[in-house]
PDB file of N, CA and C in Angstrom:
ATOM      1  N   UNK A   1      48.464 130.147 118.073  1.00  0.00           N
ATOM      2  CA  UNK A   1      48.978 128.854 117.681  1.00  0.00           C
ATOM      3  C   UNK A   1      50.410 128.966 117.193  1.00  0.00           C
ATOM      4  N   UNK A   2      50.998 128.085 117.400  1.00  0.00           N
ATOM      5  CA  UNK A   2      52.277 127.831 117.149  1.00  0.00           C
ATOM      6  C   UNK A   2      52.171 127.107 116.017  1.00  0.00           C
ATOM      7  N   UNK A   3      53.605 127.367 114.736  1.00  0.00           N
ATOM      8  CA  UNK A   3      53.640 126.563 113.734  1.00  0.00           C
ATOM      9  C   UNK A   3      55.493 125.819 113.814  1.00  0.00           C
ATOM     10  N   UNK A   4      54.705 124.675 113.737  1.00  0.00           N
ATOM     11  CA  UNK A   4      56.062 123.228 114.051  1.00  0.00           C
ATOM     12  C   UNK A   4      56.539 123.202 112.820  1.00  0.00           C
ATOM     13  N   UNK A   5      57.634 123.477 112.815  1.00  0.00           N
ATOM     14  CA  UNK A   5      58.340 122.949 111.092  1.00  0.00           C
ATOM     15  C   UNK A   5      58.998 121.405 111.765  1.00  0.00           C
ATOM     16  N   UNK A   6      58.612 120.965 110.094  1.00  0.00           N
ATOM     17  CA  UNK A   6      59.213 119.676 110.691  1.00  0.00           C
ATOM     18  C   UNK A   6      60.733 119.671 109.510  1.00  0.00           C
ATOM     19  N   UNK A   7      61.477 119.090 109.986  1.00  0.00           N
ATOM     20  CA  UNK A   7      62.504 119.320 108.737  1.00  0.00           C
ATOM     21  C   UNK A   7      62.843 117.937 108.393  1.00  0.00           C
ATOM     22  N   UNK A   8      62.601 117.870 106.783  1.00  0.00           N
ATOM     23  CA  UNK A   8      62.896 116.954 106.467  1.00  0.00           C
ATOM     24  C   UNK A   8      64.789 116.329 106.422  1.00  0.00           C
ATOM     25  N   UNK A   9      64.928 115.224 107.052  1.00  0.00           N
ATOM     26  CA  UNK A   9      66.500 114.936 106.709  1.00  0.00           C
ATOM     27  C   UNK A   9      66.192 113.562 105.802  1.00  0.00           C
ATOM     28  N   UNK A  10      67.621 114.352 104.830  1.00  0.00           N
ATOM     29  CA  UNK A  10      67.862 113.475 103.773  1.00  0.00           C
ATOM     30  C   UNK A  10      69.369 112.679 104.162  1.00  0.00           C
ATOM     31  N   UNK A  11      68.828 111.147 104.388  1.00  0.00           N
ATOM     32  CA  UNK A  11      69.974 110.454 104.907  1.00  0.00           C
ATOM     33  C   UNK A  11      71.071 109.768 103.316  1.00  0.00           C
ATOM     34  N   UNK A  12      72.168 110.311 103.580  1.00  0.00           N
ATOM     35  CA  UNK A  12      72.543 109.331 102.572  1.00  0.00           C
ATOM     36  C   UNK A  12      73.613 108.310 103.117  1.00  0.00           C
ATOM     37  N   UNK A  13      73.158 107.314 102.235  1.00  0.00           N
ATOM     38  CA  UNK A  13      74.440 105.851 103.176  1.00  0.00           C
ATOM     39  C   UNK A  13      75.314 105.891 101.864  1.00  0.00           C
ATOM     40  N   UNK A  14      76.356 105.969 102.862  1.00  0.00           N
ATOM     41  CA  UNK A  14      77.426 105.757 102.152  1.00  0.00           C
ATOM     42  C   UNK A  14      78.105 104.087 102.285  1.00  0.00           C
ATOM     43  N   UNK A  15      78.090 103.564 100.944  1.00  0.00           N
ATOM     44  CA  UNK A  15      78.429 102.109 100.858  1.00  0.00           C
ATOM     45  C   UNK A  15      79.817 101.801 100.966  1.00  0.00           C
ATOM     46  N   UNK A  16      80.079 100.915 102.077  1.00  0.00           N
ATOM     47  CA  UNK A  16      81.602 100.274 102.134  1.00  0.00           C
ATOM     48  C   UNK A  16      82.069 100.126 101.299  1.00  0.00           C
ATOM     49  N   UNK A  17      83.876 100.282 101.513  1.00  0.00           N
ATOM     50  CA  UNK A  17      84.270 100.596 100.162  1.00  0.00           C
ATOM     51  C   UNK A  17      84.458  99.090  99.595  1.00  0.00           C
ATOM     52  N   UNK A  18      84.066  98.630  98.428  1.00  0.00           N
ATOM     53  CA  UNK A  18      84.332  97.641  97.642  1.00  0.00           C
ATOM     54  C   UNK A  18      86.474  96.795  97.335  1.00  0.00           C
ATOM     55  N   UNK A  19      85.983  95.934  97.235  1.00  0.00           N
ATOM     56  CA  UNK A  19      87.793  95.140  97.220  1.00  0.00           C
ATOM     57  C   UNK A  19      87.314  93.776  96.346  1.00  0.00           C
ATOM     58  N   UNK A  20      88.468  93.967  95.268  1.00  0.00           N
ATOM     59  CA  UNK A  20      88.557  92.912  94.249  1.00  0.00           C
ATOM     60  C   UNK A  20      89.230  91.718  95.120  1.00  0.00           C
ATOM     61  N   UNK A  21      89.018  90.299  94.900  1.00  0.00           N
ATOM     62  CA  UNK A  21      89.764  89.512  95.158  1.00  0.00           C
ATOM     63  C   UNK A  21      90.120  88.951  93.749  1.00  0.00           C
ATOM     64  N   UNK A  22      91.453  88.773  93.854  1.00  0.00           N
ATOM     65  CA  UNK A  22      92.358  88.431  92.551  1.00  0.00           C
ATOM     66  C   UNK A  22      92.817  86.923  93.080  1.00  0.00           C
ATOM     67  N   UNK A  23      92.869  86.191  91.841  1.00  0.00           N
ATOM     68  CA  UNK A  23      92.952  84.898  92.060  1.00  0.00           C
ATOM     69  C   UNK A  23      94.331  85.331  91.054  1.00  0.00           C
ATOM     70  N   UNK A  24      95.949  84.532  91.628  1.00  0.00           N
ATOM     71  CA  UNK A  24      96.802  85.098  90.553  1.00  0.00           C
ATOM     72  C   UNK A  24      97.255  82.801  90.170  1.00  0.00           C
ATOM     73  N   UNK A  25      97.980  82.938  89.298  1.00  0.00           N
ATOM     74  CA  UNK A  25      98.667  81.605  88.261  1.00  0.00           C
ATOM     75  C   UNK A  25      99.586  81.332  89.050  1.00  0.00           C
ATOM     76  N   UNK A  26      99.490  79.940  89.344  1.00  0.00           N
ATOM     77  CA  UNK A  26     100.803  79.444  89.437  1.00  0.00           C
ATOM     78  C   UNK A  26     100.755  77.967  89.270  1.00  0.00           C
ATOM     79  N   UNK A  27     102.120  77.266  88.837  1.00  0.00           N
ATOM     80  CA  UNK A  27     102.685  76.478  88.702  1.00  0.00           C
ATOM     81  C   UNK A  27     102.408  74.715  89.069  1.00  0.00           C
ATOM     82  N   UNK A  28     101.743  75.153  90.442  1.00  0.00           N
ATOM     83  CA  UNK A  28     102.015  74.234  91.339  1.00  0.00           C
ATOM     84  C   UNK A  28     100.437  73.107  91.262  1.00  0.00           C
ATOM     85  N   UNK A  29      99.328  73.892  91.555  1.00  0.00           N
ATOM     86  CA  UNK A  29      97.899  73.211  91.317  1.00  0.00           C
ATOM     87  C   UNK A  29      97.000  72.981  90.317  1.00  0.00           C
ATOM     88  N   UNK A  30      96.518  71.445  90.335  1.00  0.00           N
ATOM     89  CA  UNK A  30      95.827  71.581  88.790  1.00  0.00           C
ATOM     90  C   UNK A  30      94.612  72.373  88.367  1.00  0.00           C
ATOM     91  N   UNK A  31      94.108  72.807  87.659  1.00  0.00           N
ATOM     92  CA  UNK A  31      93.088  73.508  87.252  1.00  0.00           C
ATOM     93  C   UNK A  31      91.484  72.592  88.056  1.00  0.00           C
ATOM     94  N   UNK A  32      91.407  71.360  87.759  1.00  0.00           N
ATOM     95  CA  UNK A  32      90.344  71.078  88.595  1.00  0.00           C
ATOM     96  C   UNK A  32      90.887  71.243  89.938  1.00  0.00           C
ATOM     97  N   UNK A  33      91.755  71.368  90.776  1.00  0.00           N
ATOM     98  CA  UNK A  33      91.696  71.662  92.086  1.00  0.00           C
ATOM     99  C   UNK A  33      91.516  72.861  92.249  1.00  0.00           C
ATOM    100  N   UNK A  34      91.981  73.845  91.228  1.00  0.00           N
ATOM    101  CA  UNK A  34      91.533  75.562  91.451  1.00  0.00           C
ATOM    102  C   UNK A  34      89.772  75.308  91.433  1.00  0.00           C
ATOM    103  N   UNK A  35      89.263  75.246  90.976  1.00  0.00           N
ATOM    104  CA  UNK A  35      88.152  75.441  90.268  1.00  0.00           C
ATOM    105  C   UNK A  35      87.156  74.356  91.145  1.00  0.00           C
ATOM    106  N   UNK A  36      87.469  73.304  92.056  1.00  0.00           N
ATOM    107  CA  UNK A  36      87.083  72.669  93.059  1.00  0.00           C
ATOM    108  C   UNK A  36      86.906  74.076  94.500  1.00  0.00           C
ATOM    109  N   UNK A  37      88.436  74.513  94.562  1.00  0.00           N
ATOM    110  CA  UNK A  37      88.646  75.391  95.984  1.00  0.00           C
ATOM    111  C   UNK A  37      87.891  76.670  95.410  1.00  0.00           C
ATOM    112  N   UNK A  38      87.503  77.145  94.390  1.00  0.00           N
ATOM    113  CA  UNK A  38      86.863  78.586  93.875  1.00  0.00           C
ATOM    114  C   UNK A  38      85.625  78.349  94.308  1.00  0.00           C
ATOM    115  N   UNK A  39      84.716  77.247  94.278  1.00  0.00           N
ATOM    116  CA  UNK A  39      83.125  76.888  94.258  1.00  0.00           C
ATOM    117  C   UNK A  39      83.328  76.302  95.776  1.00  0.00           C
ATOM    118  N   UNK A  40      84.136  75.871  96.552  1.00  0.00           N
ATOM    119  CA  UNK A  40      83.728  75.506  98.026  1.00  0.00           C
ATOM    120  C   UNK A  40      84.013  76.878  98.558  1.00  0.00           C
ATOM    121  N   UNK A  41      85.295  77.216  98.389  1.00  0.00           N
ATOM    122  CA  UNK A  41      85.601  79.118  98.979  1.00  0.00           C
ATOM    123  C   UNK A  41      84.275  80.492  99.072  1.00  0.00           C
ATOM    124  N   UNK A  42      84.030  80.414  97.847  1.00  0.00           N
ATOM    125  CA  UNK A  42      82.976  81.226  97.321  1.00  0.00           C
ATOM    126  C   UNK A  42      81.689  80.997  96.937  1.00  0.00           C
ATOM    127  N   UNK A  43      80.841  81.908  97.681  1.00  0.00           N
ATOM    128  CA  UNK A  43      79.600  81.162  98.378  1.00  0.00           C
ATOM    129  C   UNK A  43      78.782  81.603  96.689  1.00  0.00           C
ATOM    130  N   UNK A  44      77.800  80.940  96.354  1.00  0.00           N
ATOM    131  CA  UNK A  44      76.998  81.563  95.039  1.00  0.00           C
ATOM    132  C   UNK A  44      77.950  80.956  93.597  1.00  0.00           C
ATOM    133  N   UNK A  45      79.408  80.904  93.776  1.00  0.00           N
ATOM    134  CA  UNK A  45      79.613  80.225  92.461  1.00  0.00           C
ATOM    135  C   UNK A  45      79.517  79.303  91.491  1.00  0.00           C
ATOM    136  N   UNK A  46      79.333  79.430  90.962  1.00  0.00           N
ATOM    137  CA  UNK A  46      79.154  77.827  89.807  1.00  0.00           C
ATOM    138  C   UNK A  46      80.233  77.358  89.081  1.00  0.00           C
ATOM    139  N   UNK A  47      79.834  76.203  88.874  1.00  0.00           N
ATOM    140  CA  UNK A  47      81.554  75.681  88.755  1.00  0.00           C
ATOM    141  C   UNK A  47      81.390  76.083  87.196  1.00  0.00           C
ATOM    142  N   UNK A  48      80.411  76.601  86.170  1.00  0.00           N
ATOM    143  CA  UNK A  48      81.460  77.136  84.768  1.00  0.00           C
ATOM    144  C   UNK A  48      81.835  78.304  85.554  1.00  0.00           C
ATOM    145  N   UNK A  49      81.343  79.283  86.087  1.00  0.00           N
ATOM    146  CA  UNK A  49      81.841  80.124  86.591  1.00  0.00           C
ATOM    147  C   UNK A  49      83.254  80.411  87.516  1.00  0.00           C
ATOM    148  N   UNK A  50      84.123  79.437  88.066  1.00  0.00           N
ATOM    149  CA  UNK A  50      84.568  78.896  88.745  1.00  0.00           C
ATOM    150  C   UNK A  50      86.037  78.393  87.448  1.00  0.00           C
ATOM    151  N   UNK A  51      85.381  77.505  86.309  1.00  0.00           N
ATOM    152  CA  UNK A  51      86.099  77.310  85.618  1.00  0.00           C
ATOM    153  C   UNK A  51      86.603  78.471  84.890  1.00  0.00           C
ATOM    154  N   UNK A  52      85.588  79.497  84.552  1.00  0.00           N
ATOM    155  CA  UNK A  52      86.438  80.653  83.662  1.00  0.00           C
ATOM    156  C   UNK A  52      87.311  81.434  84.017  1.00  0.00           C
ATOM    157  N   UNK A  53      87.128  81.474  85.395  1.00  0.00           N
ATOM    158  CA  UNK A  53      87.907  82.441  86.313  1.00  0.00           C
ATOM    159  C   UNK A  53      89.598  81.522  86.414  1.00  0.00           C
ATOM    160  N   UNK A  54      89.738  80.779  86.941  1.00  0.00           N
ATOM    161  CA  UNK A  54      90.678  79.693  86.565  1.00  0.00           C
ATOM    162  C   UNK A  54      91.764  79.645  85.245  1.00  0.00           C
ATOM    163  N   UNK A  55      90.438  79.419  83.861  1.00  0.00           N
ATOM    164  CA  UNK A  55      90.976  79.786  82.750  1.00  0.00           C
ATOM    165  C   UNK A  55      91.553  81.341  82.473  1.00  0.00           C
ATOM    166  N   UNK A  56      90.991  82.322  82.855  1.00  0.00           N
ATOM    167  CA  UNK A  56      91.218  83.108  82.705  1.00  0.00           C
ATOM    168  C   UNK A  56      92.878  83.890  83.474  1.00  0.00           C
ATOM    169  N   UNK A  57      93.131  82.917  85.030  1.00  0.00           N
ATOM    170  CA  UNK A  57      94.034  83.298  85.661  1.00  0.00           C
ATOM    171  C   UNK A  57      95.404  82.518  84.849  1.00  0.00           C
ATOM    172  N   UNK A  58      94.706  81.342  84.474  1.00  0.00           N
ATOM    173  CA  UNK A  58      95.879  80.778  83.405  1.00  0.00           C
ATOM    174  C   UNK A  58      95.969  81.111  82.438  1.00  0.00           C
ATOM    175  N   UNK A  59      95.699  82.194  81.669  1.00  0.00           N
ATOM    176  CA  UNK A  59      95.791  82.487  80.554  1.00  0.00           C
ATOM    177  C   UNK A  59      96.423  83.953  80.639  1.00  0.00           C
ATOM    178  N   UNK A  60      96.279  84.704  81.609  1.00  0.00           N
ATOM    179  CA  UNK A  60      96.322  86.098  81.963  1.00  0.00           C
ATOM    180  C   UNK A  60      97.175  86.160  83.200  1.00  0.00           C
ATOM    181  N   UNK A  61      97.328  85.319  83.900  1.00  0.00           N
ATOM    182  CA  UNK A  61      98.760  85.436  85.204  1.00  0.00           C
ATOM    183  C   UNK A  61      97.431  85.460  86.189  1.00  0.00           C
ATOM    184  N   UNK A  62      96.089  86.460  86.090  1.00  0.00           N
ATOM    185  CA  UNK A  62      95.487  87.119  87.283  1.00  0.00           C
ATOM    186  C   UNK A  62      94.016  86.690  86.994  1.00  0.00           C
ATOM    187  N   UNK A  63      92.867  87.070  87.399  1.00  0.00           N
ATOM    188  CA  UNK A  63      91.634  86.785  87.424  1.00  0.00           C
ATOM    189  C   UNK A  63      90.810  87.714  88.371  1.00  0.00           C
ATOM    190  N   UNK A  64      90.210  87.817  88.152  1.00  0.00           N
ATOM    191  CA  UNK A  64      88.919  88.614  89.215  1.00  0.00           C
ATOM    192  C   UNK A  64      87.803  87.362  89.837  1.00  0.00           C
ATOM    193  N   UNK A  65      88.002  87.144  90.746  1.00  0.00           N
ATOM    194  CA  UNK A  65      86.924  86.329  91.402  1.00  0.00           C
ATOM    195  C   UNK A  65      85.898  86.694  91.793  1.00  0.00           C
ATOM    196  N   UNK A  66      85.894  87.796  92.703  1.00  0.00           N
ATOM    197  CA  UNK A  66      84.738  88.453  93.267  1.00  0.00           C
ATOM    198  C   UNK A  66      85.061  89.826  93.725  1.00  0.00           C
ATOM    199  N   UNK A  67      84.076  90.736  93.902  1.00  0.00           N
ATOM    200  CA  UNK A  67      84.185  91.784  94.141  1.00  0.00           C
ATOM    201  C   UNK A  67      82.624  92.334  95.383  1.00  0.00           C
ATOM    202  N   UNK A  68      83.756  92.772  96.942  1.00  0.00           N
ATOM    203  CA  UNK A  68      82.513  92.782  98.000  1.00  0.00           C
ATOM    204  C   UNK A  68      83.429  93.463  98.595  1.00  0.00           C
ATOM    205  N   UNK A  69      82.967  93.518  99.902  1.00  0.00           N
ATOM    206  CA  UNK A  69      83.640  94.497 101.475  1.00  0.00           C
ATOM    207  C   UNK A  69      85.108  94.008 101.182  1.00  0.00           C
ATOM    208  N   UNK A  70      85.636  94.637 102.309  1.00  0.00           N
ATOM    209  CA  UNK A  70      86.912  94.477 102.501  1.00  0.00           C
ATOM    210  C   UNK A  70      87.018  93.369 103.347  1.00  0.00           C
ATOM    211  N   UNK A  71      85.713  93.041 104.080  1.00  0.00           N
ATOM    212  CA  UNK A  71      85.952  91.990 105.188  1.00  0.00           C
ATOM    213  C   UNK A  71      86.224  90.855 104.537  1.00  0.00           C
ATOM    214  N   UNK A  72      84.935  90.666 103.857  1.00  0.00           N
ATOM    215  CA  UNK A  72      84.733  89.390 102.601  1.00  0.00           C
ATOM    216  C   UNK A  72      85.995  89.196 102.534  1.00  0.00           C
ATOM    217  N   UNK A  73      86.500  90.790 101.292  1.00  0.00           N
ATOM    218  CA  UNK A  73      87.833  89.851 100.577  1.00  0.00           C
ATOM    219  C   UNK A  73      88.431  89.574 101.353  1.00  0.00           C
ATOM    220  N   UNK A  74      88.995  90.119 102.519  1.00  0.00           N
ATOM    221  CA  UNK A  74      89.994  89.508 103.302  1.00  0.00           C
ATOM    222  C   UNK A  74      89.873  87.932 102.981  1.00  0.00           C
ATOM    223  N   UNK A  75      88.495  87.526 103.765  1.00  0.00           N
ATOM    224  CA  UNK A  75      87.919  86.181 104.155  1.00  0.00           C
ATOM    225  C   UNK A  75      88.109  85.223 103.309  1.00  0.00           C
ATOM    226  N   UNK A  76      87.954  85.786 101.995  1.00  0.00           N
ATOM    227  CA  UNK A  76      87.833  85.038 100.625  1.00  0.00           C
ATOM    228  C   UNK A  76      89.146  84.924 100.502  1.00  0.00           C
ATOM    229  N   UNK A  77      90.281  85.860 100.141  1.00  0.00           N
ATOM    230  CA  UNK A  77      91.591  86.169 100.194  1.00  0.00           C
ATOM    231  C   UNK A  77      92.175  84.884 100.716  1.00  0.00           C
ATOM    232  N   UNK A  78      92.539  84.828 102.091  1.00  0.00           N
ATOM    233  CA  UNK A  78      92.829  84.579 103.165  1.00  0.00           C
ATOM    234  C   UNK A  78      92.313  82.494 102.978  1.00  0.00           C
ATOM    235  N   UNK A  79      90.949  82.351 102.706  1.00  0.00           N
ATOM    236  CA  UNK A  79      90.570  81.028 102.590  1.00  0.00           C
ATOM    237  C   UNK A  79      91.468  80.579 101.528  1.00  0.00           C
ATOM    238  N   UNK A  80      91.115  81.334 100.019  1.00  0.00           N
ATOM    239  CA  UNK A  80      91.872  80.589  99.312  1.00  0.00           C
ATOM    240  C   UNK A  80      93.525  80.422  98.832  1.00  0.00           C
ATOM    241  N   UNK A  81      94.391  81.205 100.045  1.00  0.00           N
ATOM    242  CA  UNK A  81      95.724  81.332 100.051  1.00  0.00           C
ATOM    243  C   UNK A  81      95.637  79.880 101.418  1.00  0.00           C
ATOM    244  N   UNK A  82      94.880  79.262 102.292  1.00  0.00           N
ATOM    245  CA  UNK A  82      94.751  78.151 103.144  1.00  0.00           C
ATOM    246  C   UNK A  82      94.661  76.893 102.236  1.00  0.00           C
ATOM    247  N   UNK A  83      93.996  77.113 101.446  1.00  0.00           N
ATOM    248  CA  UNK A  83      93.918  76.269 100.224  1.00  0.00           C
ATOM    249  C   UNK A  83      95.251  76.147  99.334  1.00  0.00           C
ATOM    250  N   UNK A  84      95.947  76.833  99.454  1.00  0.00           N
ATOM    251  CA  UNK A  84      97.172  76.515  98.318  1.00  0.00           C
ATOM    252  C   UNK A  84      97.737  77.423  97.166  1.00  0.00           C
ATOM    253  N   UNK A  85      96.061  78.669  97.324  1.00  0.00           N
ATOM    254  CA  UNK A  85      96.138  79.294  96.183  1.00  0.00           C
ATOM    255  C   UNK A  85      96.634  80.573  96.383  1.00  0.00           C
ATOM    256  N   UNK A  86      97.139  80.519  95.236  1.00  0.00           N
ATOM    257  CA  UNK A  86      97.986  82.718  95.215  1.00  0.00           C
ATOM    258  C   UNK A  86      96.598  83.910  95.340  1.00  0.00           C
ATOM    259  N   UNK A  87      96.490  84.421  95.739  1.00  0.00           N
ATOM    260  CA  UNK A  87      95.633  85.125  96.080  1.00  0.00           C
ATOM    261  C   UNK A  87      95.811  86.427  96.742  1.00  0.00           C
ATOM    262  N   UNK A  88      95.498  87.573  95.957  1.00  0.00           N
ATOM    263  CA  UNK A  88      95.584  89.033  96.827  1.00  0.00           C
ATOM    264  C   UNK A  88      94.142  90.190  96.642  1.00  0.00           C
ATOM    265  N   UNK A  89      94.464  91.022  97.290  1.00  0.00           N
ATOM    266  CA  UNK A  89      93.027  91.870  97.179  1.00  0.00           C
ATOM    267  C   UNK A  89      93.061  93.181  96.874  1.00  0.00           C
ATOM    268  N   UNK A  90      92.613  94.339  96.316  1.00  0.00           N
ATOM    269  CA  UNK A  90      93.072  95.684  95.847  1.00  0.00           C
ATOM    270  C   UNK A  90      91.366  96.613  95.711  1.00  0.00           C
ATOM    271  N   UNK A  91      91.734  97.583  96.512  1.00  0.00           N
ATOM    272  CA  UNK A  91      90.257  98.014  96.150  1.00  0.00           C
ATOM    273  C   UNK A  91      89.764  98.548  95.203  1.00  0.00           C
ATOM    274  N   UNK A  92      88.263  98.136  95.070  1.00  0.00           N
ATOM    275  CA  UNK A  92      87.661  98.516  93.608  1.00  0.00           C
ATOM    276  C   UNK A  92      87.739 100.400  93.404  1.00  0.00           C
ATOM    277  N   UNK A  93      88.229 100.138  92.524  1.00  0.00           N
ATOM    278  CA  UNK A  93      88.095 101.812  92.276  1.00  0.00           C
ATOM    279  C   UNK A  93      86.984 102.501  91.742  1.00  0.00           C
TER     280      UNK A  93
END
């Protein structure tokens, strides 16, 4: 008789790399229109959620909106700079 090894493989996934989308301040739009385009842009938000981020970009120049793929942020990025808004992306470290 023959003996079959079976070999176990240990798969590991390696997770895409993560990207902040930064919501940055400016001048030009009112806070309910940020905070309108944050909750239609971004799928899952709530508008206090929506509002703090807002407050927070007006209070601080910058904000963290969300944090996902690189595709996302692009997507997210990209929507809410169509919208009016300052917006850039940097990956999560």
């Amino acid at each position: 008789m023959s003996v079959e090894t079976i070999e176990k493989r240990s798969t590991v996934r390696k997770h895409a790399p993560r990207y902040r989308v930064l919501l940055h301040n400016d001048d030009f739009n009112t806070m309910e229109y940020v905070v309108q385009t944050l909750v239609k842009t971004v799928p899952g938000l709530t508008q206090p959620q929506a509002v703090s981020i807002m407050m927070e970009a007006h209070t601080n120049g910058m904000a963290l909106v969300i944090t996902c793929a690189q595709e996302h942020a692009e997507f997210y990025c990209e929507t809410l700079r169509r919208h009016g808004l300052s917006s850039s992306i940097e990956p999560d470290d």
